[in-house]
N, C-alpha and C. Protein backbone atom coordinates (compact mmCIF):
# COMPACT_ATOMS: atom_id res chain seq x y z
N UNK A 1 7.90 14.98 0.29
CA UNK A 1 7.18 13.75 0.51
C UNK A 1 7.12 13.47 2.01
N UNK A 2 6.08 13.24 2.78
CA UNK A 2 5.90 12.73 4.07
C UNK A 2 6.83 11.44 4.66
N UNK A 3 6.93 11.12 5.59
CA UNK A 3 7.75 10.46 6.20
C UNK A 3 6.50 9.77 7.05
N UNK A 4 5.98 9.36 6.65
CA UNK A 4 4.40 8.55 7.34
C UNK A 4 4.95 7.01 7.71
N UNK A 5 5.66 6.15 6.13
CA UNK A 5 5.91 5.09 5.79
C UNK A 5 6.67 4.50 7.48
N UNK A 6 7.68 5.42 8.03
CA UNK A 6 8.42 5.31 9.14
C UNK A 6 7.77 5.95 10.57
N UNK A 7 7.41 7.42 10.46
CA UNK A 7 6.79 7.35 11.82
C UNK A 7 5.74 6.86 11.91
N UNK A 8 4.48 6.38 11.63
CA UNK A 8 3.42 5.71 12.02
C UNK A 8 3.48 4.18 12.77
N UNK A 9 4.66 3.48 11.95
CA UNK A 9 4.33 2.17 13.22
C UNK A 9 5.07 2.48 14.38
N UNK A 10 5.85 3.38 13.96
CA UNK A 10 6.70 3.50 15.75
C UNK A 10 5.77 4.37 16.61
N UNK A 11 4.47 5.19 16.27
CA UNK A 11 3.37 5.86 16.62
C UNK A 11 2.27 4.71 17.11
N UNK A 12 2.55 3.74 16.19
CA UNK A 12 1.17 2.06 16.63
C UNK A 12 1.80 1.26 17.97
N UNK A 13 3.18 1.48 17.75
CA UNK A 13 3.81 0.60 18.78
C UNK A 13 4.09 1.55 19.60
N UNK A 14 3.99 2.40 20.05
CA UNK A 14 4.36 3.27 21.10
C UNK A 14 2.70 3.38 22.18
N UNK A 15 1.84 3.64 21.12
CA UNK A 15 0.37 3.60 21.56
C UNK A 15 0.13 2.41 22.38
N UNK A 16 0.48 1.19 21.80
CA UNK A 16 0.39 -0.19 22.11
C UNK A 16 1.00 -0.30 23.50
N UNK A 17 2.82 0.03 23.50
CA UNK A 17 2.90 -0.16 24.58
C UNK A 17 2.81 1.15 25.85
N UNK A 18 1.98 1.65 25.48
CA UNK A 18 1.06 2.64 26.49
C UNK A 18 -0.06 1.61 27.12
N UNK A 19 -0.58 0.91 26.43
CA UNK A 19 -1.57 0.39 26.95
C UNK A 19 -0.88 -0.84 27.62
N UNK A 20 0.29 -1.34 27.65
CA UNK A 20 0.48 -2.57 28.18
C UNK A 20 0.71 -3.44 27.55
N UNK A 21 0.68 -3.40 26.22
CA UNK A 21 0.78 -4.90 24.84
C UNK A 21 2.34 -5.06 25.05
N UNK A 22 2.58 -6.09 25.24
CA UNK A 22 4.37 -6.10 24.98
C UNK A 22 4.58 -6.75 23.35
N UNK A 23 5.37 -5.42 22.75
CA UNK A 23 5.26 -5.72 21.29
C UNK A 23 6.82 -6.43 20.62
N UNK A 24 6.82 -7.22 19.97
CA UNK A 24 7.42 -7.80 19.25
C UNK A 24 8.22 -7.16 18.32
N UNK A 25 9.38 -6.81 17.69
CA UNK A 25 9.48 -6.34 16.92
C UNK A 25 8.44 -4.71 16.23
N UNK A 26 8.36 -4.24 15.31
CA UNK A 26 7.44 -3.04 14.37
C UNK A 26 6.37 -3.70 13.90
N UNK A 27 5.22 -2.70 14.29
CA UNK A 27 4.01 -2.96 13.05
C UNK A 27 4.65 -2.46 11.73
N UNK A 28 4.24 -3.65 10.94
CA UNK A 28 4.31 -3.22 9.15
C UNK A 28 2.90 -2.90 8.75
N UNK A 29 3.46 -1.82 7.78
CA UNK A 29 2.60 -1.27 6.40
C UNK A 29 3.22 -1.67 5.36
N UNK A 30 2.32 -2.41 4.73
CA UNK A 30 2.57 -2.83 3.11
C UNK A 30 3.11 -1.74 2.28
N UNK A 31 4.22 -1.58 1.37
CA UNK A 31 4.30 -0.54 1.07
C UNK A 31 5.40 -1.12 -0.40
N UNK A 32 4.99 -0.50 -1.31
CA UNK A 32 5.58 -0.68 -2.80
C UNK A 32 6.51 0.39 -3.52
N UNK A 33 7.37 -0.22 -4.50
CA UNK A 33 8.17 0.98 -4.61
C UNK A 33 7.61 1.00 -5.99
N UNK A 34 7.55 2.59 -6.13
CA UNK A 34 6.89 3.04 -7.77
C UNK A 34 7.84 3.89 -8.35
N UNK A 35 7.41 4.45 -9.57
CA UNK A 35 7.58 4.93 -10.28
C UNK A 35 7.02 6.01 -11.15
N UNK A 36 7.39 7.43 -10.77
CA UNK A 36 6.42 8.33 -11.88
C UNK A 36 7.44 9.27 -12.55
N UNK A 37 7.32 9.16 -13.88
CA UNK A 37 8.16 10.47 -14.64
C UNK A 37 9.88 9.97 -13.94
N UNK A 38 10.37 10.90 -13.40
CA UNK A 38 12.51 11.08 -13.47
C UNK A 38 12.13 10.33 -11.52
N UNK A 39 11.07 9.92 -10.57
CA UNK A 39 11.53 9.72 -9.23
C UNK A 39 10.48 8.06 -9.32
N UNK A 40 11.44 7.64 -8.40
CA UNK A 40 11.06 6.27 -7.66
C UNK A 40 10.39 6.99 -5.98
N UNK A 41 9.78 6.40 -5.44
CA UNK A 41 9.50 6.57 -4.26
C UNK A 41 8.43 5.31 -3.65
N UNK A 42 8.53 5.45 -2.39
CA UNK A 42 7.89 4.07 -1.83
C UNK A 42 6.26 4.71 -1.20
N UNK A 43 5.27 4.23 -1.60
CA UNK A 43 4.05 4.48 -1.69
C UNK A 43 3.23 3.20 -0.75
N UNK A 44 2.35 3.41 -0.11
CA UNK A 44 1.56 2.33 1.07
C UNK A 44 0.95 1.89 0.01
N UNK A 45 0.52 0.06 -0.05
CA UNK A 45 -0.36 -0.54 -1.35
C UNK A 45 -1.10 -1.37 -0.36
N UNK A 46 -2.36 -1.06 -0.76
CA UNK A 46 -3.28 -1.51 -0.28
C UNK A 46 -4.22 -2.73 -1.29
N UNK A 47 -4.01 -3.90 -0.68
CA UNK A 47 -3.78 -5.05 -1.63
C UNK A 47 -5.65 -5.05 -1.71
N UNK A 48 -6.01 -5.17 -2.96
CA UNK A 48 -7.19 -5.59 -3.79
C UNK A 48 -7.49 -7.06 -4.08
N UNK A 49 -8.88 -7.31 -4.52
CA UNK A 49 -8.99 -8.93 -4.43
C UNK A 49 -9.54 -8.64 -5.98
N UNK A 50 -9.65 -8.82 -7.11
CA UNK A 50 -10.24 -8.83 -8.27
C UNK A 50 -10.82 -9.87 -9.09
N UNK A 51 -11.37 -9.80 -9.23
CA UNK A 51 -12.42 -10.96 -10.17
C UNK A 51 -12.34 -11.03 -11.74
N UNK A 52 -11.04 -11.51 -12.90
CA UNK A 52 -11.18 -11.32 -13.72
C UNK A 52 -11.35 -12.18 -14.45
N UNK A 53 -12.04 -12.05 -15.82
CA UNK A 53 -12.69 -12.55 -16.67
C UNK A 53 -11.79 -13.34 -17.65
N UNK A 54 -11.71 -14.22 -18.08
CA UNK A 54 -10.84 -15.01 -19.03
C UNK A 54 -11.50 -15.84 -19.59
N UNK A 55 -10.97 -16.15 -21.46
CA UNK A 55 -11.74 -16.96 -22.20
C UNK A 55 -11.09 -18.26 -22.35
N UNK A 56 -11.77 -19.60 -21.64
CA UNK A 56 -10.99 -21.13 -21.99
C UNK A 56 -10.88 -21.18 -23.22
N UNK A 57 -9.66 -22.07 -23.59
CA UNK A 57 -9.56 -23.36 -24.72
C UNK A 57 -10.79 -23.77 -25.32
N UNK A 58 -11.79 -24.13 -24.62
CA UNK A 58 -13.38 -24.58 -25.58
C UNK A 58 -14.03 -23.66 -25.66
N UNK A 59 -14.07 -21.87 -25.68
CA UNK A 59 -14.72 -21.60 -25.37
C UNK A 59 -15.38 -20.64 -24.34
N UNK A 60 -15.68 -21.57 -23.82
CA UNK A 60 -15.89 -21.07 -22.08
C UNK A 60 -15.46 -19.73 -21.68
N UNK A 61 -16.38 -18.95 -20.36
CA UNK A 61 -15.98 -17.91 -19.94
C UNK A 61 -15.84 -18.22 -18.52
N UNK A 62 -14.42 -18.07 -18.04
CA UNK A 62 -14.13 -18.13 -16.60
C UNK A 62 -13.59 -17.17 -15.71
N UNK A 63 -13.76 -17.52 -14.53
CA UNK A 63 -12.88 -16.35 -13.74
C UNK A 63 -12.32 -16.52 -12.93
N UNK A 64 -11.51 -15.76 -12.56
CA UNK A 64 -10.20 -16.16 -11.83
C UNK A 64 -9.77 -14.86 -10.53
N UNK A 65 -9.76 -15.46 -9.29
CA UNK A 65 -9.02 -14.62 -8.54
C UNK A 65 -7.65 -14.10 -8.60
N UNK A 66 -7.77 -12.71 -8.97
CA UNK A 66 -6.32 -11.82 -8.94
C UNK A 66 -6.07 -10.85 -7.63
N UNK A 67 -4.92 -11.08 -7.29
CA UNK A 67 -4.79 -9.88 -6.00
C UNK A 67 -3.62 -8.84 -6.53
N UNK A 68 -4.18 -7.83 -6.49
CA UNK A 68 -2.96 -6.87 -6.88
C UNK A 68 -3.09 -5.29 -6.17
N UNK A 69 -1.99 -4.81 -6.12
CA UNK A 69 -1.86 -3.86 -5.02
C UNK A 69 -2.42 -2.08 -5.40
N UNK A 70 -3.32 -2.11 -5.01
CA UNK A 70 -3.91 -0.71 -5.67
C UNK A 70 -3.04 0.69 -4.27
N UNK A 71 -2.54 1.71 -4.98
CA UNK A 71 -1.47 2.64 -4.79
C UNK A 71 -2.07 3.93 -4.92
N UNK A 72 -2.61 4.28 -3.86
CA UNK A 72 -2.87 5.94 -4.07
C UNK A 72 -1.67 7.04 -4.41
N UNK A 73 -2.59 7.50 -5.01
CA UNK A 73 -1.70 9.21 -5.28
C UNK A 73 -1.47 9.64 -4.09
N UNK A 74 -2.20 9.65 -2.77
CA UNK A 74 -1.86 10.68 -1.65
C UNK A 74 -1.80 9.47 -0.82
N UNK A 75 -0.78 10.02 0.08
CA UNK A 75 -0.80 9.48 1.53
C UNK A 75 -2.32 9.07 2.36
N UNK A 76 -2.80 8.36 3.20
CA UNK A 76 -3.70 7.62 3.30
C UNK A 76 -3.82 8.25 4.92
N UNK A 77 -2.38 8.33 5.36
CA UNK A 77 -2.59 8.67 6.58
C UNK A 77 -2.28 10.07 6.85
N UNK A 78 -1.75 11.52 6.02
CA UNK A 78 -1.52 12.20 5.87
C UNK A 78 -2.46 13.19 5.15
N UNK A 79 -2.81 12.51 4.14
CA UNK A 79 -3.23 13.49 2.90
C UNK A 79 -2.13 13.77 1.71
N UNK A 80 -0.94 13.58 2.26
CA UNK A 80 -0.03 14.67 1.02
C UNK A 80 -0.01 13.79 0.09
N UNK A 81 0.15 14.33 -1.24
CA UNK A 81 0.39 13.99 -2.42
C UNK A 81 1.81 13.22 -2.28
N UNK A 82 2.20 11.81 -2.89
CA UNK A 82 3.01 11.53 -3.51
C UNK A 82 3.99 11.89 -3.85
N UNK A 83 4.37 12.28 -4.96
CA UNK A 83 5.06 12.58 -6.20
C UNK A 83 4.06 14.39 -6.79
N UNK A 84 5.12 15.37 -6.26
CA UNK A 84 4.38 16.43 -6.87
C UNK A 84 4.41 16.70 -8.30
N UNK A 85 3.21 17.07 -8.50
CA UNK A 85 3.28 17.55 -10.11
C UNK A 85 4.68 18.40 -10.43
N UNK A 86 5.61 18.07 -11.47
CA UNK A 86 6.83 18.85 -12.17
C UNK A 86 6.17 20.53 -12.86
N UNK A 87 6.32 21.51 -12.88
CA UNK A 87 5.49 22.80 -13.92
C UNK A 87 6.93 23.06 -14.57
């Protein structure tokens, strides 16, 4: 599994203070811990805005803002896969 989650903001903040930004603390990446098959591992989530559909009490069809964190299979900034397939 890549090690992206950790070197990339110290790669944003290093860039940064190349240019002169005096940085505060680390850039964060959102990042979620999952689950596939026998491993846990922490995956970048890239938060979604969704529009879903729900039926009122009278009736009625309403909708409602949901935000929830959509999780690629591969690294975003890498390419590599996740969690490799088990054979």
């Amino acid at each position: 599994m890549c090690d992206c989650l950790n070197t990339i903001p110290q790669l944003i903040a290093k860039n940064l203070q190349n240019q002169g930004i005096d940085i505060q603390g680390m850039p964060y990446i959102a990042s979620r811990e999952c689950f596939k098959g026998d491993f846990y591992y922490c995956a970048v989530a890239l938060e979604t805005v969704l529009f879903q559909k729900y039926k009122k009490r009278n009736g009625e069809i309403g909708t409602k803002k949901v935000k929830r964190p959509l999780i690629p299979k591969f690294c975003p900034f890498c390419g590599e896969i996740y969690v490799k397939e088990q054979k």
